[in-house]
PDB file of N, CA and C in Angstrom:
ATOM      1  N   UNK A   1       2.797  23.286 -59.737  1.00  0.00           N
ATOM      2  CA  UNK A   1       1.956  23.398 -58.571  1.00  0.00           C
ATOM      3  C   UNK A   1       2.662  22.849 -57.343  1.00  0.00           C
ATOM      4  N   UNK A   2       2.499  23.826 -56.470  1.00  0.00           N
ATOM      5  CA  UNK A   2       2.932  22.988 -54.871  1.00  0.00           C
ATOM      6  C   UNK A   2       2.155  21.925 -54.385  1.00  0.00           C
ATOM      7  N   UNK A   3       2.469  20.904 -53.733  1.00  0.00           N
ATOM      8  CA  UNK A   3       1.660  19.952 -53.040  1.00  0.00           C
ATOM      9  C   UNK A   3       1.609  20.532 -51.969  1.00  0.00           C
ATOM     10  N   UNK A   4       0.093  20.447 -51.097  1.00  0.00           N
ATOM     11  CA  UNK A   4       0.179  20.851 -49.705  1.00  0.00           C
ATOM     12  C   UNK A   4       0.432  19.554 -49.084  1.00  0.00           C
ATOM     13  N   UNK A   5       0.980  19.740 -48.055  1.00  0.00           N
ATOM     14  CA  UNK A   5       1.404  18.623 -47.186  1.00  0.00           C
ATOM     15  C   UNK A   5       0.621  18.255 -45.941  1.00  0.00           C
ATOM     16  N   UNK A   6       0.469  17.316 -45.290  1.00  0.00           N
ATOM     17  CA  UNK A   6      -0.772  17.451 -44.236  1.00  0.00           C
ATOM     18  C   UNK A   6       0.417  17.719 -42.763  1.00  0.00           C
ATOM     19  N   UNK A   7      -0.393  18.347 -42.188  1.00  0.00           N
ATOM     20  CA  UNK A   7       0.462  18.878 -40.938  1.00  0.00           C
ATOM     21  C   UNK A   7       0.351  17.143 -39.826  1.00  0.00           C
ATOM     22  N   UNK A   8       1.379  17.501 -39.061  1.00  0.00           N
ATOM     23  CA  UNK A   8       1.735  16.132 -38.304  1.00  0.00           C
ATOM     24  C   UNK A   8       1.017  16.625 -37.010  1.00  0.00           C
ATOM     25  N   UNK A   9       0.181  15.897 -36.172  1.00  0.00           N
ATOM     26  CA  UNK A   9      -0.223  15.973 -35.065  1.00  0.00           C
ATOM     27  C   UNK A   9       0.097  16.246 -33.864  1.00  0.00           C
ATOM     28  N   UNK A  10       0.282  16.881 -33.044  1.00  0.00           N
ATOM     29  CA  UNK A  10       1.139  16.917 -31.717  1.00  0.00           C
ATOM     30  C   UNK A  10       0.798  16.502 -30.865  1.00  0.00           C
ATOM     31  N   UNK A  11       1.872  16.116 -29.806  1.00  0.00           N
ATOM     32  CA  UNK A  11       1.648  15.395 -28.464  1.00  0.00           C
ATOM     33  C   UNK A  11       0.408  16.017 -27.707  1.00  0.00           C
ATOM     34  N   UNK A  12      -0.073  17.565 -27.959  1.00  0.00           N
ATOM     35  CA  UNK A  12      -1.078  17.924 -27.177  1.00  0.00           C
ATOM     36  C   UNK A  12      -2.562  17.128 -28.226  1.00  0.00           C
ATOM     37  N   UNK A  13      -1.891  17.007 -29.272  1.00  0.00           N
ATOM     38  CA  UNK A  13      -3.385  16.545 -29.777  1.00  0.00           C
ATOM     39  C   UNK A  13      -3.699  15.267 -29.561  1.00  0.00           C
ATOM     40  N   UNK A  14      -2.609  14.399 -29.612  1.00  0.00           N
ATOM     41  CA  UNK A  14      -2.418  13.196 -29.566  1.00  0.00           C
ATOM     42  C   UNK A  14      -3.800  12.681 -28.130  1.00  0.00           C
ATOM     43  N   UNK A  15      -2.936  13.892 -27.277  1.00  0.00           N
ATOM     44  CA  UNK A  15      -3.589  13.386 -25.369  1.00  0.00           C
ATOM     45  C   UNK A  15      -5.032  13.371 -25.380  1.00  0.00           C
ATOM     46  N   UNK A  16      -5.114  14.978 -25.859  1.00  0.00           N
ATOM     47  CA  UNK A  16      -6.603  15.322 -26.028  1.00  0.00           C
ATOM     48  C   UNK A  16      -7.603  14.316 -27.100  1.00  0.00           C
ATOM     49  N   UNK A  17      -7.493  13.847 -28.358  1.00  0.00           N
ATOM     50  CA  UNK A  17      -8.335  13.395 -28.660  1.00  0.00           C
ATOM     51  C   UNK A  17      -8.505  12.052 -28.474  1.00  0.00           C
ATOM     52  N   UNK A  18      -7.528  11.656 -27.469  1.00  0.00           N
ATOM     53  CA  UNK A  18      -7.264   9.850 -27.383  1.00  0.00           C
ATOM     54  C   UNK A  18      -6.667   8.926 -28.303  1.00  0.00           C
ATOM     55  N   UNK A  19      -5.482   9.706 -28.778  1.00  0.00           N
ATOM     56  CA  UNK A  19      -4.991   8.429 -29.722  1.00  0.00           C
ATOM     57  C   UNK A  19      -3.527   7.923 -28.516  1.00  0.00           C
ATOM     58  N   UNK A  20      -3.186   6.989 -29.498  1.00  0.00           N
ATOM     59  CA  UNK A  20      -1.974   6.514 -28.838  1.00  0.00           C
ATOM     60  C   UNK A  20      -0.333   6.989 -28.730  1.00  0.00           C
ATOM     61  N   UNK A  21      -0.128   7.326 -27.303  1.00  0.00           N
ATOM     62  CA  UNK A  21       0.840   8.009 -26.857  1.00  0.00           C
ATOM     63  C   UNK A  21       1.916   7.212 -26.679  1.00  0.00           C
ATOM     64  N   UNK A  22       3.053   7.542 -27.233  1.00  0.00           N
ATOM     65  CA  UNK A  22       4.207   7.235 -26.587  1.00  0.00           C
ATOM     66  C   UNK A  22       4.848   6.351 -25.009  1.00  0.00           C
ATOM     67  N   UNK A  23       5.305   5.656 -25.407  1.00  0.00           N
ATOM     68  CA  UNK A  23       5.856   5.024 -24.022  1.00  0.00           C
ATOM     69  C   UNK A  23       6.851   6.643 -23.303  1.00  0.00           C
ATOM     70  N   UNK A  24       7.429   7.220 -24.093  1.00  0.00           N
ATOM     71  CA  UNK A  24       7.957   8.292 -23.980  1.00  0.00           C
ATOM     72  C   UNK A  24       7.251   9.135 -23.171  1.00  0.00           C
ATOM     73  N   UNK A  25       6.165  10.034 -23.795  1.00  0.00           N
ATOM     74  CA  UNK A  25       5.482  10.559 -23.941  1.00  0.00           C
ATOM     75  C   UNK A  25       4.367  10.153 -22.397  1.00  0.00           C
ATOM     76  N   UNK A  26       3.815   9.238 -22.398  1.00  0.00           N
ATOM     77  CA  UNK A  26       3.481   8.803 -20.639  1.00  0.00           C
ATOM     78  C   UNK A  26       4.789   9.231 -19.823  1.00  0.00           C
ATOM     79  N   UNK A  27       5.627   9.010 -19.994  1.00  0.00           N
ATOM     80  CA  UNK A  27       6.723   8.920 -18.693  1.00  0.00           C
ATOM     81  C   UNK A  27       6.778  10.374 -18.470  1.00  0.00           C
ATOM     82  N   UNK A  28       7.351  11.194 -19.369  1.00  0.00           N
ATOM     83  CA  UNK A  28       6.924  12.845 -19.303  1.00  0.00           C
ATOM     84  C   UNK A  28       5.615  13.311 -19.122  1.00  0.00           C
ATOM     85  N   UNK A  29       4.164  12.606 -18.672  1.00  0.00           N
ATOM     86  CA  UNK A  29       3.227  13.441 -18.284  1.00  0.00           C
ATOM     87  C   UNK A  29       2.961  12.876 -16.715  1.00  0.00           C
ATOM     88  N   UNK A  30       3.647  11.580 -16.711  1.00  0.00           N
ATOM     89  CA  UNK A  30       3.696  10.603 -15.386  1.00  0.00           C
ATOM     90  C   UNK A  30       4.814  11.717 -14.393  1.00  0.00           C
ATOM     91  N   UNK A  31       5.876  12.300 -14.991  1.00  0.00           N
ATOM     92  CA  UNK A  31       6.410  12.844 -14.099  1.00  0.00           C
ATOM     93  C   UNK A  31       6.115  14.125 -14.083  1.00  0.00           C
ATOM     94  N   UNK A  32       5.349  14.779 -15.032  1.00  0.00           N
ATOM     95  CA  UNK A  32       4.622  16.462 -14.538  1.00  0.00           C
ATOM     96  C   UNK A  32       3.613  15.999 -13.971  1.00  0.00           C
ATOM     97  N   UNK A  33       2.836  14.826 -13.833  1.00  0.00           N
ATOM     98  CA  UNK A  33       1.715  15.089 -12.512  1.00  0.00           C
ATOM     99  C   UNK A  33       2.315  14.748 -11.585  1.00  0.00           C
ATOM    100  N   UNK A  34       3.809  14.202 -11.213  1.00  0.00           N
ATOM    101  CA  UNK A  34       4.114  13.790 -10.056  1.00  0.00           C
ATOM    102  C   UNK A  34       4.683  15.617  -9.604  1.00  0.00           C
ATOM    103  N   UNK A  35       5.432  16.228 -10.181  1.00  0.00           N
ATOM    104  CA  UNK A  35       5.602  17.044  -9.770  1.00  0.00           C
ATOM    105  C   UNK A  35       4.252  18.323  -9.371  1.00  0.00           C
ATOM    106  N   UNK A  36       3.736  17.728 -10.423  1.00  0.00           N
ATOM    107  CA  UNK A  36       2.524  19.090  -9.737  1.00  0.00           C
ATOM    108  C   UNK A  36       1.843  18.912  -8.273  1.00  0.00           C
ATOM    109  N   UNK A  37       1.799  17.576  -8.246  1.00  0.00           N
ATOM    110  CA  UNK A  37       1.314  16.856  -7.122  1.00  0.00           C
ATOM    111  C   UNK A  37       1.880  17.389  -5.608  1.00  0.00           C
ATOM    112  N   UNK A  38       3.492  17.446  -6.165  1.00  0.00           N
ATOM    113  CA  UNK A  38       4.165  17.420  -5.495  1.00  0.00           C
ATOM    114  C   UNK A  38       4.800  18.749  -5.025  1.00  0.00           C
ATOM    115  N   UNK A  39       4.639  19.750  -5.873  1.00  0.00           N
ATOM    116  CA  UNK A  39       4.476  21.646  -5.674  1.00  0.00           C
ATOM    117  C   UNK A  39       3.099  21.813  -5.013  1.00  0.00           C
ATOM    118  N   UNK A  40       2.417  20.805  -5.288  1.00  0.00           N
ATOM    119  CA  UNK A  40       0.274  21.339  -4.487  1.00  0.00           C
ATOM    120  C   UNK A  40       0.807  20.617  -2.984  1.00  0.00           C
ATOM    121  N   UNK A  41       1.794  19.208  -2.219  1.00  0.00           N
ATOM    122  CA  UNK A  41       1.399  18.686  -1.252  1.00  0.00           C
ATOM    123  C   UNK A  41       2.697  19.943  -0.469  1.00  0.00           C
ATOM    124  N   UNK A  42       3.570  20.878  -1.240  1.00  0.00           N
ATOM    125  CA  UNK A  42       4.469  21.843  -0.693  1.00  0.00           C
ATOM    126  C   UNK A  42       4.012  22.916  -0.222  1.00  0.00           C
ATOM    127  N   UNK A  43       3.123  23.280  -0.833  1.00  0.00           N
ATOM    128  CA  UNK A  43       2.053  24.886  -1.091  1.00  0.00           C
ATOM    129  C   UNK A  43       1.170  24.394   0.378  1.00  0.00           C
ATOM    130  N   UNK A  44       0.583  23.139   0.253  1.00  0.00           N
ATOM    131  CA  UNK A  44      -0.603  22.960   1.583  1.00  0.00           C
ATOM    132  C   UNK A  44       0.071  23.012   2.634  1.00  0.00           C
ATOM    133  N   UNK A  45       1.562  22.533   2.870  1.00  0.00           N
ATOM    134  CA  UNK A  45       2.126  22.420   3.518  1.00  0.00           C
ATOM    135  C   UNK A  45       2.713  23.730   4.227  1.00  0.00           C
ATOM    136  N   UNK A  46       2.909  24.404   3.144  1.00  0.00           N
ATOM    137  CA  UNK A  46       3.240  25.975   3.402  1.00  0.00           C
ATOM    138  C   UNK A  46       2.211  27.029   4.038  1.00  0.00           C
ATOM    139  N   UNK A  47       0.862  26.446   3.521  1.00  0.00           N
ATOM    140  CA  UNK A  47       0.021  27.383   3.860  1.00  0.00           C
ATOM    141  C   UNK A  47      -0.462  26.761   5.208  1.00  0.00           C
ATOM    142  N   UNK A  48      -0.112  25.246   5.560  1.00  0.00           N
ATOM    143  CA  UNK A  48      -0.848  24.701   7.000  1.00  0.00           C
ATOM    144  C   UNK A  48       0.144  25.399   8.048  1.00  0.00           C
ATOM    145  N   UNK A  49       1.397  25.570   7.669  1.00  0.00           N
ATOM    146  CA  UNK A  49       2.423  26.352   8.832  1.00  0.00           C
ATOM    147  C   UNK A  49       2.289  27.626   8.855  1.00  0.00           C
ATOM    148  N   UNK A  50       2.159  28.420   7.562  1.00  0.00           N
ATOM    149  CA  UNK A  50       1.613  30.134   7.838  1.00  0.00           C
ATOM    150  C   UNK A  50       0.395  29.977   8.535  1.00  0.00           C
ATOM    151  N   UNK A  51      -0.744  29.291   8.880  1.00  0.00           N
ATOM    152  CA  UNK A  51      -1.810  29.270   9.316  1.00  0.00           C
ATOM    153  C   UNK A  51      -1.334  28.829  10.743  1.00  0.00           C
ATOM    154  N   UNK A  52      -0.629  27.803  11.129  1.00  0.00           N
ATOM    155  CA  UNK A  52      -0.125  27.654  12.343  1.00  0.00           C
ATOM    156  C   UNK A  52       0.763  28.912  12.846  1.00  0.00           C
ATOM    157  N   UNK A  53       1.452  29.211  12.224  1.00  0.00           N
ATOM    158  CA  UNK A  53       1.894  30.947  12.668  1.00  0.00           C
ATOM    159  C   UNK A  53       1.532  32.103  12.870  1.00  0.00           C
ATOM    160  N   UNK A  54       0.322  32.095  12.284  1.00  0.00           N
ATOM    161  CA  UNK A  54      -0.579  33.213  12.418  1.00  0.00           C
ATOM    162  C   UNK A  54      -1.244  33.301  13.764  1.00  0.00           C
ATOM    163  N   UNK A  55      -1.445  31.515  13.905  1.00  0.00           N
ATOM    164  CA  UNK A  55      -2.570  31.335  15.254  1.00  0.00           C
ATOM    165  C   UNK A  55      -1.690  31.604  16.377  1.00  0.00           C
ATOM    166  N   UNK A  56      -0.547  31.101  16.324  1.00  0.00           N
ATOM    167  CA  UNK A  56       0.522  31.592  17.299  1.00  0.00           C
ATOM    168  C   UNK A  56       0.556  33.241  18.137  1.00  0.00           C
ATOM    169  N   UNK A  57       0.904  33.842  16.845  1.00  0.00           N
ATOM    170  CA  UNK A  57       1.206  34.883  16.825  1.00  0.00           C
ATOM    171  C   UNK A  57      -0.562  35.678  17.531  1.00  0.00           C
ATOM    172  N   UNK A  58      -1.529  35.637  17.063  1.00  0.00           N
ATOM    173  CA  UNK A  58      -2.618  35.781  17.662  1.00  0.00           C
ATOM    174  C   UNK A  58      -2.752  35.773  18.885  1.00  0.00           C
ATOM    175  N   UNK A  59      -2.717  34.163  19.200  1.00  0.00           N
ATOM    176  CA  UNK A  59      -2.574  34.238  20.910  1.00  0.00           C
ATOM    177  C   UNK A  59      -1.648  34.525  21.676  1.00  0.00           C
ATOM    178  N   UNK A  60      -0.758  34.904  21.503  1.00  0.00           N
ATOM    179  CA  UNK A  60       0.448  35.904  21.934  1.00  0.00           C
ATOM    180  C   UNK A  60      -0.278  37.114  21.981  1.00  0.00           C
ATOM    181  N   UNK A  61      -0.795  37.787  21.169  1.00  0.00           N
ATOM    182  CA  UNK A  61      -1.634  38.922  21.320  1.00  0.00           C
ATOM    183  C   UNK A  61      -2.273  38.835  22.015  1.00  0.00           C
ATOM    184  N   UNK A  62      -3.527  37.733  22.287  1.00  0.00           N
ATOM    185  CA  UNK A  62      -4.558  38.280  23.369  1.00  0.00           C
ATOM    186  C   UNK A  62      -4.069  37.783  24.299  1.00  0.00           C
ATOM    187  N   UNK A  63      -2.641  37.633  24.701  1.00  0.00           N
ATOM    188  CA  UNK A  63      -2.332  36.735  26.023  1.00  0.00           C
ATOM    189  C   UNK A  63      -1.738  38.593  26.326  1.00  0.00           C
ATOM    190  N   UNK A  64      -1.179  39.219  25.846  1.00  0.00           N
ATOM    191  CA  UNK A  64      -0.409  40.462  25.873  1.00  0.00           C
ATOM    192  C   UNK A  64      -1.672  41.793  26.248  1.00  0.00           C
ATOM    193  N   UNK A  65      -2.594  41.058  25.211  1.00  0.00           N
ATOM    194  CA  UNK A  65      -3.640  42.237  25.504  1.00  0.00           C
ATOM    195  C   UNK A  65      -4.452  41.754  27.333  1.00  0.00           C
ATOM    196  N   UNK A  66      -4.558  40.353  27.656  1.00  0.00           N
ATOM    197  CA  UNK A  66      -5.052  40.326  28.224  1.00  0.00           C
ATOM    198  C   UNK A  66      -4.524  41.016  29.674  1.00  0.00           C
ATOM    199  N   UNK A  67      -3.291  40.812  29.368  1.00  0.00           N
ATOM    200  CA  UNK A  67      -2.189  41.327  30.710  1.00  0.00           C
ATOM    201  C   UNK A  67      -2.195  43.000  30.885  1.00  0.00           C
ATOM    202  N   UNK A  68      -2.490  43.375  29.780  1.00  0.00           N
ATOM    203  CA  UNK A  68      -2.641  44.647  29.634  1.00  0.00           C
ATOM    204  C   UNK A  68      -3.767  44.973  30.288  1.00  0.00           C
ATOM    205  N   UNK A  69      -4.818  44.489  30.148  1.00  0.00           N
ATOM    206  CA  UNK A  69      -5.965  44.564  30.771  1.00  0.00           C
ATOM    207  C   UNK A  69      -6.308  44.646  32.003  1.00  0.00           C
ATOM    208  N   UNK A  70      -5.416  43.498  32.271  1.00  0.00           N
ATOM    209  CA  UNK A  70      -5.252  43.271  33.949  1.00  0.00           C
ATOM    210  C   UNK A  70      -3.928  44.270  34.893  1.00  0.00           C
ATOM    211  N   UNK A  71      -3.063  44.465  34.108  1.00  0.00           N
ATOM    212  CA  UNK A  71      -2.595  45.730  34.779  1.00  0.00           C
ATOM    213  C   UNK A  71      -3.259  46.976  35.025  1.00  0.00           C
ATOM    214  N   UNK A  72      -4.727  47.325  33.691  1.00  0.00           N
ATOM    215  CA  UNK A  72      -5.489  48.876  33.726  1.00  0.00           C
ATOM    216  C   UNK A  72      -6.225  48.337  34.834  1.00  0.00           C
ATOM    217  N   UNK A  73      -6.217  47.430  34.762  1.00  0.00           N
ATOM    218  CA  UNK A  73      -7.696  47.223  36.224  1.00  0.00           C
ATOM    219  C   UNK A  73      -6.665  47.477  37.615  1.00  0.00           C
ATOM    220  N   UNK A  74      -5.823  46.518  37.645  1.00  0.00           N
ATOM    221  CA  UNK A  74      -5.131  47.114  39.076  1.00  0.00           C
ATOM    222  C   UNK A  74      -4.599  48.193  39.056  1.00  0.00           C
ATOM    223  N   UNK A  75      -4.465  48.969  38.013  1.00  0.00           N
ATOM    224  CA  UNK A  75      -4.318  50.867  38.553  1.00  0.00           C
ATOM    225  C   UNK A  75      -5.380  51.348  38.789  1.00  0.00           C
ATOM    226  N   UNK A  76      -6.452  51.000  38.173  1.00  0.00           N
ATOM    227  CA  UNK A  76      -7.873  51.871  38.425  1.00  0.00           C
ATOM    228  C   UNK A  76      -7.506  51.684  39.760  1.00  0.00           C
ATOM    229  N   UNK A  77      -7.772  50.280  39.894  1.00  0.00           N
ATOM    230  CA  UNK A  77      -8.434  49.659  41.471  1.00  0.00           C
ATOM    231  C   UNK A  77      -7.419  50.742  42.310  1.00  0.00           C
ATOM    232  N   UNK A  78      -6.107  50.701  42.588  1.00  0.00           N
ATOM    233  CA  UNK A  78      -5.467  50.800  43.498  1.00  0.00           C
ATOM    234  C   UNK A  78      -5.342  52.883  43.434  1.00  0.00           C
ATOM    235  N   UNK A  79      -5.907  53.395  41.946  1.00  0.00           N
ATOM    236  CA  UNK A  79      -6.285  54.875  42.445  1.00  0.00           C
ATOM    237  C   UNK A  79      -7.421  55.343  42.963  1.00  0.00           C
ATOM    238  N   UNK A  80      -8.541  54.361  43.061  1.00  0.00           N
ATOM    239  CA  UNK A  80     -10.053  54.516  43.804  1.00  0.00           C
ATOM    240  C   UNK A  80      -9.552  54.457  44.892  1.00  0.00           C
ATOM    241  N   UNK A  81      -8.893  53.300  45.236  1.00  0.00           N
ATOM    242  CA  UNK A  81      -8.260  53.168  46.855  1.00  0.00           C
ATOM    243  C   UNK A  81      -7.918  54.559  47.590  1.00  0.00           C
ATOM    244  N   UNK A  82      -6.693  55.153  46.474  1.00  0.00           N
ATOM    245  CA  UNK A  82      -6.453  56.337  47.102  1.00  0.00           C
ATOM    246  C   UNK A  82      -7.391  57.152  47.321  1.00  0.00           C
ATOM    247  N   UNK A  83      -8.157  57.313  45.842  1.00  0.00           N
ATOM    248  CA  UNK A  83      -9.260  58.400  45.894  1.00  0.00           C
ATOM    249  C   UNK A  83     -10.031  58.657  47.333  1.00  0.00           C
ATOM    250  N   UNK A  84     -10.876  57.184  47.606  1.00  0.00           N
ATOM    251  CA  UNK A  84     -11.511  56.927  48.772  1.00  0.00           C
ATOM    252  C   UNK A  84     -10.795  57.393  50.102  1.00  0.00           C
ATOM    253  N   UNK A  85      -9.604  56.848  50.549  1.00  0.00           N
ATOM    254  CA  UNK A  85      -8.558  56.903  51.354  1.00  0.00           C
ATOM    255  C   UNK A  85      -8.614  58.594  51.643  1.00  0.00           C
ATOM    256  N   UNK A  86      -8.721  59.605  50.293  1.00  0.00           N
ATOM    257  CA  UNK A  86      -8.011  61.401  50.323  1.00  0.00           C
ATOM    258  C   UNK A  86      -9.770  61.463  51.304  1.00  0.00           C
ATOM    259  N   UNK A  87     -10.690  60.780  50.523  1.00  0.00           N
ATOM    260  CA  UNK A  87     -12.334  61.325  50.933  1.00  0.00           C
ATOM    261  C   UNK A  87     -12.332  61.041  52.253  1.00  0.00           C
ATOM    262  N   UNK A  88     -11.962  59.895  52.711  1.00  0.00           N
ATOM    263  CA  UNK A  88     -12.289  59.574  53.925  1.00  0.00           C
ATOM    264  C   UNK A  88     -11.264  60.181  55.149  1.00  0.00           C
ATOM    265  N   UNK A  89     -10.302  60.885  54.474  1.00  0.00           N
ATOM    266  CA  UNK A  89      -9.453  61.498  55.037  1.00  0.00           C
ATOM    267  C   UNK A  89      -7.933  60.434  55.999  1.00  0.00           C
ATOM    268  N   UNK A  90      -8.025  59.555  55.308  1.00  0.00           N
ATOM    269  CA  UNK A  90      -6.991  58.034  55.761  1.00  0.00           C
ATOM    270  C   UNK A  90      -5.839  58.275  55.397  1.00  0.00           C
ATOM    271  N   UNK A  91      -5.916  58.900  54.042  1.00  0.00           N
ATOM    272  CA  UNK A  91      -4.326  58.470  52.654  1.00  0.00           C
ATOM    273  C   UNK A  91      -3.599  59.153  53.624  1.00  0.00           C
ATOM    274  N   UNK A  92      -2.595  58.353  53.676  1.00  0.00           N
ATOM    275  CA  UNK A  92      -1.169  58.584  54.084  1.00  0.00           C
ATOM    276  C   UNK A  92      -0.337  58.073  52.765  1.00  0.00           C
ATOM    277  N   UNK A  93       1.191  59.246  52.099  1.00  0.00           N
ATOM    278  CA  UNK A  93       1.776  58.631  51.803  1.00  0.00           C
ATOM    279  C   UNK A  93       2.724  57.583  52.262  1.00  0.00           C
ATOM    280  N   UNK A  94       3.806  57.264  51.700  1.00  0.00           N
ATOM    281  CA  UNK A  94       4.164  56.136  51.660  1.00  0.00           C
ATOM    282  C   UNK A  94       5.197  56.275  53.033  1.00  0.00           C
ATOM    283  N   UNK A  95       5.970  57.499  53.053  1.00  0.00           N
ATOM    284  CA  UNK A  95       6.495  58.243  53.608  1.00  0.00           C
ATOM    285  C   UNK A  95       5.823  58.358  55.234  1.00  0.00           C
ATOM    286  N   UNK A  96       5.076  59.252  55.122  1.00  0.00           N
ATOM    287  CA  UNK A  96       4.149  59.551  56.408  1.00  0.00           C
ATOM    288  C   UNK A  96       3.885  57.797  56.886  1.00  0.00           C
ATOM    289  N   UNK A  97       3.353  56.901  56.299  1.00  0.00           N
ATOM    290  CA  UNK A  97       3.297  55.115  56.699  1.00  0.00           C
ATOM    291  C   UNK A  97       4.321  55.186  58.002  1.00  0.00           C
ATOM    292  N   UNK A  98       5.568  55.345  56.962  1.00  0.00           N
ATOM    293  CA  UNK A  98       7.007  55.023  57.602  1.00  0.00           C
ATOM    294  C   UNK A  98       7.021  55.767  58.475  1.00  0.00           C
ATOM    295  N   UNK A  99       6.803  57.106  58.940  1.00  0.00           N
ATOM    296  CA  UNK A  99       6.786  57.889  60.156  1.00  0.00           C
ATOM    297  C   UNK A  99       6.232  57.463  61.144  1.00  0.00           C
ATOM    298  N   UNK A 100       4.640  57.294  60.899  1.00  0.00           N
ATOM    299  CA  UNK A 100       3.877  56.632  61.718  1.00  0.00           C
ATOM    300  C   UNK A 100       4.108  55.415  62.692  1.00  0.00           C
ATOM    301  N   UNK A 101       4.903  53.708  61.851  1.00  0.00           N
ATOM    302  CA  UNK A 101       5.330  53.199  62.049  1.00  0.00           C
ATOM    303  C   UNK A 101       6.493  53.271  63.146  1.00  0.00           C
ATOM    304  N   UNK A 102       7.033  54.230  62.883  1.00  0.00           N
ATOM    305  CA  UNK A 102       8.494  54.593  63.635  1.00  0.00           C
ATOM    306  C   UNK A 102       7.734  54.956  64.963  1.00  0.00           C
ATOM    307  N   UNK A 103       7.010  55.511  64.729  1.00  0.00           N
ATOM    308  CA  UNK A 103       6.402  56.564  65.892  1.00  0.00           C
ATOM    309  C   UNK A 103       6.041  55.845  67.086  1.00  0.00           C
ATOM    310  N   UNK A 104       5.209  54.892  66.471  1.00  0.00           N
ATOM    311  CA  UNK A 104       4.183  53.727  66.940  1.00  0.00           C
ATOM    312  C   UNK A 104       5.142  52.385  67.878  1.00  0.00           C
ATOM    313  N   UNK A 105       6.411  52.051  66.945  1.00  0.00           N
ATOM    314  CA  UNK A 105       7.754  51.484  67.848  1.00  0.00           C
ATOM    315  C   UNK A 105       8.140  52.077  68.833  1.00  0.00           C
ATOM    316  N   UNK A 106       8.575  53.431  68.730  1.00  0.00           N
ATOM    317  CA  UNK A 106       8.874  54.527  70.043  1.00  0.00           C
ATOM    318  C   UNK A 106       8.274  54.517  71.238  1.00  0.00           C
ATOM    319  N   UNK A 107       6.737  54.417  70.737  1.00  0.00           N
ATOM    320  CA  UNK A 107       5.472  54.478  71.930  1.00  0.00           C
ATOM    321  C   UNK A 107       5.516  52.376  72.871  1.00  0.00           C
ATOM    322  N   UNK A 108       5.626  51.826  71.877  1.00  0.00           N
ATOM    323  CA  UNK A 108       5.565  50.528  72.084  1.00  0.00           C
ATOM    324  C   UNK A 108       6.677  50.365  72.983  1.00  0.00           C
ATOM    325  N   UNK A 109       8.108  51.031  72.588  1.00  0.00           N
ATOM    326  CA  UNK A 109       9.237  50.540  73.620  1.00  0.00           C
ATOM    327  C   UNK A 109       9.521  51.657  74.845  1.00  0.00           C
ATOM    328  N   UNK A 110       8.621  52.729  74.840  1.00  0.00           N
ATOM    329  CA  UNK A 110       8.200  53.941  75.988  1.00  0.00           C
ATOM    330  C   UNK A 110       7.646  52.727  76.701  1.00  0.00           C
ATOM    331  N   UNK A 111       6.482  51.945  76.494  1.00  0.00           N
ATOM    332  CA  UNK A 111       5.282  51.446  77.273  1.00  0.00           C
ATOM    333  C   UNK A 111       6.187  50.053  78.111  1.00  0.00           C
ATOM    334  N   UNK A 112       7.415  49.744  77.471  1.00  0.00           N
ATOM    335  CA  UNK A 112       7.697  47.958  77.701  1.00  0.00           C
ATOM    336  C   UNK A 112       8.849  48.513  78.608  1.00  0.00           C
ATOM    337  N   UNK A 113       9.404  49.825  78.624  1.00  0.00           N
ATOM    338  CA  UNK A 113      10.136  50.450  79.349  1.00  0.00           C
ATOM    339  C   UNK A 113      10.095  50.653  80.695  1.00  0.00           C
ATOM    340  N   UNK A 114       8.248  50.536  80.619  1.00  0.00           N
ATOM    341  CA  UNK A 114       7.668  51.082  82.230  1.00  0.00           C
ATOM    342  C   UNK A 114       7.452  52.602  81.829  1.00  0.00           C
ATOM    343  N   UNK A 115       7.407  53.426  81.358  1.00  0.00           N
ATOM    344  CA  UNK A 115       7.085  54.951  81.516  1.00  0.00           C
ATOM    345  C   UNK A 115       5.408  54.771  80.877  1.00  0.00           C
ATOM    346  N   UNK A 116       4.887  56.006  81.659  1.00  0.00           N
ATOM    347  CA  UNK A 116       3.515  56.072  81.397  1.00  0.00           C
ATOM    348  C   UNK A 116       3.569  57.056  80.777  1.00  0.00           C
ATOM    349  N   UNK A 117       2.620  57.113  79.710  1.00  0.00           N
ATOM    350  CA  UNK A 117       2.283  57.875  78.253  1.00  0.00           C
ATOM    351  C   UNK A 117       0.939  58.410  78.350  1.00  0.00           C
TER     352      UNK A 117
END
């Protein structure tokens, strides 16, 4: 007949049912909670700077969108101008300005000349 033999206990059983562990055996679970500890204070750390980068990156956006915004408004604004300007019959281009101007010097140094206009 074979003898059965009784099986030997393991370090996981040892932990779990509370018997007595190793001086060994502490130092190897003393340094996997230091490391786990220490992969969880890396990870928070990782995820507090992706979260600081994100927010970054965000307000860069609405600082971009906001400018955007404010450029559509000063084109509206400044094509009503014209619009109004064609209605009211005012718009001069930019061109015709400069004519006018010229025109308006001519008359100014006719008048400082002494000739009557």
């Amino acid at each position: 007949k074979k003898r059965k033999t009784k099986k030997k206990k393991g370090a996981g059983a040892a932990a779990a049912g509370g018997e007595k562990v190793s001086a060994r055996g502490k130092e190897i679970a003393n340094r996997l909670e230091a490391e786990r500890l220490q992969r969880e204070a890396i990870e928070l750390a990782e995820e507090a700077e992706l979260k600081r980068i994100r927010d970054l990156e965000e307000a860069d956006e609405r600082e971009r969108q906001r400018i955007a915004d404010e450029k559509e408004r000063k084109r509206l604004r400044k094509k009503k101008k014209i619009e109004d300007e064609k209605k009211a019959g005012t718009y001069m281009t930019p061109k015709q300005k400069q004519v006018a101007k010229e025109n308006e010097l001519r008359l100014a140094a006719m008048k400082a000349a002494g000739m009557v206009v």
